[in-house]
PDB file of N, CA and C in Angstrom:
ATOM      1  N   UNK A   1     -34.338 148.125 148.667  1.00  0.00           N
ATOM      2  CA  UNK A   1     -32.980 147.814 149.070  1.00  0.00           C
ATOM      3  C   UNK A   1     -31.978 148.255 148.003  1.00  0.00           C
ATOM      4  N   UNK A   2     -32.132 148.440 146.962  1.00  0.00           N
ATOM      5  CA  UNK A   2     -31.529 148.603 145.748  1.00  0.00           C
ATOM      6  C   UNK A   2     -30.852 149.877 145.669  1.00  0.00           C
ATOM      7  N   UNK A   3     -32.025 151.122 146.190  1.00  0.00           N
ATOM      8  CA  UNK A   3     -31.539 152.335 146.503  1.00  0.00           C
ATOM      9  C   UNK A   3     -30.866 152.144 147.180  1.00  0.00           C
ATOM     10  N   UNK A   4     -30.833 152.342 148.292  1.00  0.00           N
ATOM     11  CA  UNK A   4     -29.894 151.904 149.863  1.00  0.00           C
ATOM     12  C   UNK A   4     -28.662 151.615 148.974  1.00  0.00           C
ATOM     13  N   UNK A   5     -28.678 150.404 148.035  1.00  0.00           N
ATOM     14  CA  UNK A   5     -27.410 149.878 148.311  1.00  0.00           C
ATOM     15  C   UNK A   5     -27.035 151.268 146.812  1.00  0.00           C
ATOM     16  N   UNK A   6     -27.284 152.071 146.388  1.00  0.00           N
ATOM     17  CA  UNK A   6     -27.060 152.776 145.214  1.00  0.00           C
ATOM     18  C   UNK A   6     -26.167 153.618 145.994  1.00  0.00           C
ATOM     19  N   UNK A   7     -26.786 154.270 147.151  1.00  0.00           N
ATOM     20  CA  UNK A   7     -26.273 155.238 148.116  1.00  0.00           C
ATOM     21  C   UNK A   7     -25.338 155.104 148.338  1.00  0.00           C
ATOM     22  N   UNK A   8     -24.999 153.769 149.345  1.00  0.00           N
ATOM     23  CA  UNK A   8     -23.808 153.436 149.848  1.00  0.00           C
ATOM     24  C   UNK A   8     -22.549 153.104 148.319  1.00  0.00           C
ATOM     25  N   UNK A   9     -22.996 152.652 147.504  1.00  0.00           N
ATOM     26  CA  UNK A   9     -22.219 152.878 146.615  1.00  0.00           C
ATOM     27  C   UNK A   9     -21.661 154.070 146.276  1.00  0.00           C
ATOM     28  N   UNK A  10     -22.382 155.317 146.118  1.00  0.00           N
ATOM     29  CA  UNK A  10     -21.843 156.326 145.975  1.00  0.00           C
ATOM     30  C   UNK A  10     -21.072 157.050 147.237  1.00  0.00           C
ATOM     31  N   UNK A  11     -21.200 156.745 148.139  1.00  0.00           N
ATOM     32  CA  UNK A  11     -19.906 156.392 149.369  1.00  0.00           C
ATOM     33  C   UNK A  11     -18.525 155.452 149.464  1.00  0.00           C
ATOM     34  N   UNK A  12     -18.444 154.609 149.112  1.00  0.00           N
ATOM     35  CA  UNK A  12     -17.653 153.478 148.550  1.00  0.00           C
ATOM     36  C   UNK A  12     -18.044 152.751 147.862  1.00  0.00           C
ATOM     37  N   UNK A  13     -17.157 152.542 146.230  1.00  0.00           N
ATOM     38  CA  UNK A  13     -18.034 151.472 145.371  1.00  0.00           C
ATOM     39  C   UNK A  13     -16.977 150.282 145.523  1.00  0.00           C
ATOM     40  N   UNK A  14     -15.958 149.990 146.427  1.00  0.00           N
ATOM     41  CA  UNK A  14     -15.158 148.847 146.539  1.00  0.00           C
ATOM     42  C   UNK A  14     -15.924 148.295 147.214  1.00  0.00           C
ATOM     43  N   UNK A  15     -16.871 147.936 147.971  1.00  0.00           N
ATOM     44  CA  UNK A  15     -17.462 147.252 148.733  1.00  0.00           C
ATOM     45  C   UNK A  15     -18.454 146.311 148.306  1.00  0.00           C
ATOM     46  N   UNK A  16     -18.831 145.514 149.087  1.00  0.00           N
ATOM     47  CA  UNK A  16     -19.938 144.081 148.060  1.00  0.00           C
ATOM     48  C   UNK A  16     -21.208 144.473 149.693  1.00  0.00           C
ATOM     49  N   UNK A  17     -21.477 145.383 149.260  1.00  0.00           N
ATOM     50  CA  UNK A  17     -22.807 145.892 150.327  1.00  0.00           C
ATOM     51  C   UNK A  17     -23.623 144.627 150.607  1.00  0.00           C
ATOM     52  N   UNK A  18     -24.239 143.714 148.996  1.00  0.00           N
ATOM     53  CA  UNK A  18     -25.000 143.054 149.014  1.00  0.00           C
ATOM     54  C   UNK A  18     -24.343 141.745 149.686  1.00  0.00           C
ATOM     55  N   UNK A  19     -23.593 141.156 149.756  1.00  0.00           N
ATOM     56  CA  UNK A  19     -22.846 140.131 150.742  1.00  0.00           C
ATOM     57  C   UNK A  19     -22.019 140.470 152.357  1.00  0.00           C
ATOM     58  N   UNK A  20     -21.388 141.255 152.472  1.00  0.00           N
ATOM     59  CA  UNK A  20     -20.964 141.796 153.446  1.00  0.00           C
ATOM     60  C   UNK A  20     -21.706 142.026 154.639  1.00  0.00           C
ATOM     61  N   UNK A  21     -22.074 141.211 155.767  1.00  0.00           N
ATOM     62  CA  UNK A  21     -22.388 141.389 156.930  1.00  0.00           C
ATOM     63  C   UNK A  21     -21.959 142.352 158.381  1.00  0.00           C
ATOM     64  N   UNK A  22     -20.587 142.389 158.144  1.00  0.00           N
ATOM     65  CA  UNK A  22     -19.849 142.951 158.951  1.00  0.00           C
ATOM     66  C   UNK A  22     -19.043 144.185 158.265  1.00  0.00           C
ATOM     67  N   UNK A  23     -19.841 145.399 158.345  1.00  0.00           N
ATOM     68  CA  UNK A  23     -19.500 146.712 157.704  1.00  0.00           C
ATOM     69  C   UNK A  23     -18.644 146.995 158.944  1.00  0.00           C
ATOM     70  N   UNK A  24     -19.248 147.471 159.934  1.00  0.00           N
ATOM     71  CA  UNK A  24     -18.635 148.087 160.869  1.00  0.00           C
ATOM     72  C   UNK A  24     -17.656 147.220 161.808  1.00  0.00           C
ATOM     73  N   UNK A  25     -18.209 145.986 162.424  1.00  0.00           N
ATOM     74  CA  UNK A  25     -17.125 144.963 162.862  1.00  0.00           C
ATOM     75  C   UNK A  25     -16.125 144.633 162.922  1.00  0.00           C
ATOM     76  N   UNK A  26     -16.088 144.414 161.054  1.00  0.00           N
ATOM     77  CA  UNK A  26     -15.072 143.702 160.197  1.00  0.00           C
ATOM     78  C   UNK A  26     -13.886 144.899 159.833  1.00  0.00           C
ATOM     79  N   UNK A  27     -14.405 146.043 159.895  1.00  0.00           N
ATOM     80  CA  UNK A  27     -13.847 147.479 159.823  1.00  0.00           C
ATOM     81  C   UNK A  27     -13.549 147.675 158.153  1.00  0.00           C
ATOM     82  N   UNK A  28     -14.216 147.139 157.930  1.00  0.00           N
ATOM     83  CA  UNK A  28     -14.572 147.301 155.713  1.00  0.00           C
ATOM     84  C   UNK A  28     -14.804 148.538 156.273  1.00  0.00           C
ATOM     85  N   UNK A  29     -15.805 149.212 157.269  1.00  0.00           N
ATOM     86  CA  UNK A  29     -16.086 150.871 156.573  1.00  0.00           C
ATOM     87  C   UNK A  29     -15.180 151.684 157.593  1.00  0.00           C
ATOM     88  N   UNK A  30     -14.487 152.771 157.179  1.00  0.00           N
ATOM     89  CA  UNK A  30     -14.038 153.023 158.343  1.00  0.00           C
ATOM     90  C   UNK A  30     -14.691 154.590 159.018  1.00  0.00           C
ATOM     91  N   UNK A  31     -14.262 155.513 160.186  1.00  0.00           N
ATOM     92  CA  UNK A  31     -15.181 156.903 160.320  1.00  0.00           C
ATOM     93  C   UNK A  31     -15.532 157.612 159.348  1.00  0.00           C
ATOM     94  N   UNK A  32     -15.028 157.744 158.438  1.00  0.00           N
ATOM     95  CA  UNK A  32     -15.187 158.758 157.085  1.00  0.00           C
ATOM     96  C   UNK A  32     -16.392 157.997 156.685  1.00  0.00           C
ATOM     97  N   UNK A  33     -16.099 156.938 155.878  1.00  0.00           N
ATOM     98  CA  UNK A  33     -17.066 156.081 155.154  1.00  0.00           C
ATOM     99  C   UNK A  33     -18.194 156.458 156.146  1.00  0.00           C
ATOM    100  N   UNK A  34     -18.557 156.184 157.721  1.00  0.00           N
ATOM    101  CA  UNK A  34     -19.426 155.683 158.081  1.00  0.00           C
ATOM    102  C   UNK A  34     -20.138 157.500 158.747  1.00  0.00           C
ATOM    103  N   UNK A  35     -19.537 158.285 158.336  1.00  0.00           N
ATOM    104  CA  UNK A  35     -20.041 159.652 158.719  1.00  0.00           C
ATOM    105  C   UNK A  35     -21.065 159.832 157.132  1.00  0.00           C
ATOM    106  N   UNK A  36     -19.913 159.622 156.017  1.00  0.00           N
ATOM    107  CA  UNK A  36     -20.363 160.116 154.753  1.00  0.00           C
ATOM    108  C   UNK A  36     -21.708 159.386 154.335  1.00  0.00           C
ATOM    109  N   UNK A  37     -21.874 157.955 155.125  1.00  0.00           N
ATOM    110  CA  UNK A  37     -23.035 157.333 154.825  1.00  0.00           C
ATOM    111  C   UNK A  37     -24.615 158.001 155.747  1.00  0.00           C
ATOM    112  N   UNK A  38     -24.020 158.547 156.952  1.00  0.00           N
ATOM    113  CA  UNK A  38     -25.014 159.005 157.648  1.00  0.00           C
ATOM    114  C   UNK A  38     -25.556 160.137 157.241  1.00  0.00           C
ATOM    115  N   UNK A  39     -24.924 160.859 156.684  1.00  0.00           N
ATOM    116  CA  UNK A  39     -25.373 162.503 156.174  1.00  0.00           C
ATOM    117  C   UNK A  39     -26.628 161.890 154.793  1.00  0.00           C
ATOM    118  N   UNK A  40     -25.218 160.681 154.117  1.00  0.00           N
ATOM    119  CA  UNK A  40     -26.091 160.764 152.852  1.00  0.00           C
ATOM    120  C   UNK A  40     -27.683 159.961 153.016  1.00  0.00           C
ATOM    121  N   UNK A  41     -27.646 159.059 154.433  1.00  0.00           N
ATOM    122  CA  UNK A  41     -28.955 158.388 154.543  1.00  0.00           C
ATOM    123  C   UNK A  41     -30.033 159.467 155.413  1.00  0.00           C
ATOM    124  N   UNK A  42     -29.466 160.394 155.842  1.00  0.00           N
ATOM    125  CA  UNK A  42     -30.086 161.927 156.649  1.00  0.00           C
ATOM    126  C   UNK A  42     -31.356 161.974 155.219  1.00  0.00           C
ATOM    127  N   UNK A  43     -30.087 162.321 154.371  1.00  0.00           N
ATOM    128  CA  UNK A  43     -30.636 163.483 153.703  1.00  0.00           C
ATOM    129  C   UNK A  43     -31.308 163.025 152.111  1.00  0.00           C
ATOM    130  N   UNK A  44     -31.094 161.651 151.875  1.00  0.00           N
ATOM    131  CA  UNK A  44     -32.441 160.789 150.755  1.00  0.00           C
ATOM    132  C   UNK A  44     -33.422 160.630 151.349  1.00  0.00           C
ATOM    133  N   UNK A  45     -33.213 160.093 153.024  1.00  0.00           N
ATOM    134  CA  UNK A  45     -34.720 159.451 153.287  1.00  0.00           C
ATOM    135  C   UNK A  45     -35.291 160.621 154.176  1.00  0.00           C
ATOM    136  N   UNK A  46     -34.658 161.787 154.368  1.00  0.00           N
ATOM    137  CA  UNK A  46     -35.377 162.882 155.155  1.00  0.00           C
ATOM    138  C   UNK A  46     -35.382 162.579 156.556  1.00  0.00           C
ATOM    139  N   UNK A  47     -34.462 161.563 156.984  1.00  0.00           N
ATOM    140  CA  UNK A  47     -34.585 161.100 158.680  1.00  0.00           C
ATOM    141  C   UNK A  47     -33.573 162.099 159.383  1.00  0.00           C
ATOM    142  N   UNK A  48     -33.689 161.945 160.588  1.00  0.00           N
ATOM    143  CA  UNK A  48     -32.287 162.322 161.753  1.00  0.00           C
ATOM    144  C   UNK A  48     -32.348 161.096 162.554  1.00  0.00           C
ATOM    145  N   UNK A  49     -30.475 160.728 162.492  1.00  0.00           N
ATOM    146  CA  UNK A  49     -30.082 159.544 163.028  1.00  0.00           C
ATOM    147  C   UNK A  49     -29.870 159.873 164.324  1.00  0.00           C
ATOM    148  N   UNK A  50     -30.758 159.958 165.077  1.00  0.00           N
ATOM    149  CA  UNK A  50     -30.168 159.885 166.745  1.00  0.00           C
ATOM    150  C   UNK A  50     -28.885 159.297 167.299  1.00  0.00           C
ATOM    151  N   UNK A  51     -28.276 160.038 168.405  1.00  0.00           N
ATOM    152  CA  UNK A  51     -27.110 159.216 168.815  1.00  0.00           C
ATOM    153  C   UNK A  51     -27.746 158.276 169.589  1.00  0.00           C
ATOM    154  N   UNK A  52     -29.099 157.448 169.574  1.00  0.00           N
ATOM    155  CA  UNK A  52     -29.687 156.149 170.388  1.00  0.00           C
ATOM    156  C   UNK A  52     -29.278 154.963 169.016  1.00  0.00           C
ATOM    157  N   UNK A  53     -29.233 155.788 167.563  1.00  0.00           N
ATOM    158  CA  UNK A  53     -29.041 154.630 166.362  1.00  0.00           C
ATOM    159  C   UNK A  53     -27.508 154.793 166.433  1.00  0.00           C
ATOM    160  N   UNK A  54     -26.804 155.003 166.458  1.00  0.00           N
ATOM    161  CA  UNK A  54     -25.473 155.446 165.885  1.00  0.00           C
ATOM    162  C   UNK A  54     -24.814 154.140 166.636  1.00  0.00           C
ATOM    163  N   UNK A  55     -25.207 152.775 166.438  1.00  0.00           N
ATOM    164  CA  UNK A  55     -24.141 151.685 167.225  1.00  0.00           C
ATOM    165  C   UNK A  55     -24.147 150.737 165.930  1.00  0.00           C
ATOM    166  N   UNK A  56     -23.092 150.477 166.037  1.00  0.00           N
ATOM    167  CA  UNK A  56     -22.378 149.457 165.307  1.00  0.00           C
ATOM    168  C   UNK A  56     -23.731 148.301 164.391  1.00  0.00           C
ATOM    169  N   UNK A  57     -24.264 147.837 164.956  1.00  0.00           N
ATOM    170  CA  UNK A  57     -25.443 146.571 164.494  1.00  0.00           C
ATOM    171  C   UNK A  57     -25.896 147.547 163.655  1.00  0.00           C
ATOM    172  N   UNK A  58     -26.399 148.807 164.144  1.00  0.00           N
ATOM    173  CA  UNK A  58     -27.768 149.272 162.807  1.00  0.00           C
ATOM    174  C   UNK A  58     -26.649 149.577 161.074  1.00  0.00           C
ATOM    175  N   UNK A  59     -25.379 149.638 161.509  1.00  0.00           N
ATOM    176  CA  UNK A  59     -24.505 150.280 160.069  1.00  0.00           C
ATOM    177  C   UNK A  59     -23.760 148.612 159.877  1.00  0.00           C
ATOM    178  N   UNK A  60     -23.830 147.857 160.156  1.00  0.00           N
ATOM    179  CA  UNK A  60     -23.388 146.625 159.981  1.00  0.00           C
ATOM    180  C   UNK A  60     -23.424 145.761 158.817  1.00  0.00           C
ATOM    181  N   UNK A  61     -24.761 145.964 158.057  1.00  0.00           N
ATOM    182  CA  UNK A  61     -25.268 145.511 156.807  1.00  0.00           C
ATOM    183  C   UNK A  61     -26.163 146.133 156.261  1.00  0.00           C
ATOM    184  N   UNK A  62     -26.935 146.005 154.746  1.00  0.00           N
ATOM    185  CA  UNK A  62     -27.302 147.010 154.016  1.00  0.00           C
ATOM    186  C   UNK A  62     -28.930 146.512 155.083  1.00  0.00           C
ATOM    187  N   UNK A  63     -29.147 145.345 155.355  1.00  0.00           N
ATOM    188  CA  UNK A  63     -30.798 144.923 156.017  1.00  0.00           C
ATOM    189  C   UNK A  63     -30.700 145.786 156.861  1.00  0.00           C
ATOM    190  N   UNK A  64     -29.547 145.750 158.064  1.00  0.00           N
ATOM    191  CA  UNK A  64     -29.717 146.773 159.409  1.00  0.00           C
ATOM    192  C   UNK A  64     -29.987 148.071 159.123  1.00  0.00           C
ATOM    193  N   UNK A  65     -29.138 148.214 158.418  1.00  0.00           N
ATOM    194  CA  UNK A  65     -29.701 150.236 157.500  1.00  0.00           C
ATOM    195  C   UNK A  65     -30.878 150.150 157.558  1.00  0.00           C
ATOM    196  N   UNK A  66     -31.208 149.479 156.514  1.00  0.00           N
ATOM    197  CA  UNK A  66     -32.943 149.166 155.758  1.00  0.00           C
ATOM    198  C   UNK A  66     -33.444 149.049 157.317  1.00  0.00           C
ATOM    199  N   UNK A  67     -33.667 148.419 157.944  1.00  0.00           N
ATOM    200  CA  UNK A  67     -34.527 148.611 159.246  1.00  0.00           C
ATOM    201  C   UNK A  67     -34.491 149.835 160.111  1.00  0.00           C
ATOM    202  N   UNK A  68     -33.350 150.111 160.208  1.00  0.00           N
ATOM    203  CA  UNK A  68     -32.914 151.495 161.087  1.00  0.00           C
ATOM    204  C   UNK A  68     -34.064 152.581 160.095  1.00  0.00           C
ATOM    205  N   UNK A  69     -33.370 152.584 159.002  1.00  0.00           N
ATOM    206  CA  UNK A  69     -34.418 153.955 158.306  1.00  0.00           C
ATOM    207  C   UNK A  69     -35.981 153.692 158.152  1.00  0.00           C
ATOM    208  N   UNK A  70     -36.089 151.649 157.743  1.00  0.00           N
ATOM    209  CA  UNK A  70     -37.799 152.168 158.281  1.00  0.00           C
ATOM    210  C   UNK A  70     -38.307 152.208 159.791  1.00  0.00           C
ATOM    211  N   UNK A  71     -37.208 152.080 160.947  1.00  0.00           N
ATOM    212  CA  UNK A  71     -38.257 152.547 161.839  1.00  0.00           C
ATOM    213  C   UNK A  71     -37.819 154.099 162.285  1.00  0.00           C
ATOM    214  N   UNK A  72     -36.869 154.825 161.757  1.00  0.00           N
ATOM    215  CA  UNK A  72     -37.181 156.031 161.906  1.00  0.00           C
ATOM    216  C   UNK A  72     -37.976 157.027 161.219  1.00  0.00           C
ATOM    217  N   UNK A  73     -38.459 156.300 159.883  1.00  0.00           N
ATOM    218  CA  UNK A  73     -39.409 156.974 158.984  1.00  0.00           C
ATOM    219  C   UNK A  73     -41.029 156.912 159.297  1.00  0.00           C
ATOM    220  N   UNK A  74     -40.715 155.555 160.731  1.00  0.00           N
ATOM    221  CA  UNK A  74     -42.419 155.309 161.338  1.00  0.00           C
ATOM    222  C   UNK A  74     -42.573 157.021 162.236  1.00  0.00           C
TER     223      UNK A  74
END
């Protein structure tokens, strides 16, 4: 989780990744942020984010990430 949250730091470091539930919801991230996070989670963990992941819950918190990328890495 630590990485993950290293990443998203280097996308926005104003953010409290580790408390923040509502990334996308709450609109803390906005399209930029939430494009710049997808390329950069593409391309550490070697996945492609389908437009079936691309909804709001999986970019919501740093856990939903963390699940989204391990079940696209299954």
């Amino acid at each position: 989780m630590n990485e993950l949250i290293e990443i998203l730091k280097s996308v926005n470091d104003k953010i409290d990744y580790e408390n923040e539930k509502s990334l996308v919801t709450g609109k803390v991230l906005d399209s930029i942020d939430i494009t710049s996070i997808i390329v950069e989670l593409e391309d550490h963990y070697d996945i492609e984010i389908t437009m079936e992941y691309m909804e709001n819950e999986n970019f919501d918190s740093v856990e939903a990430m963390l699940k989204m990328i391990e079940e696209l890495q299954d």
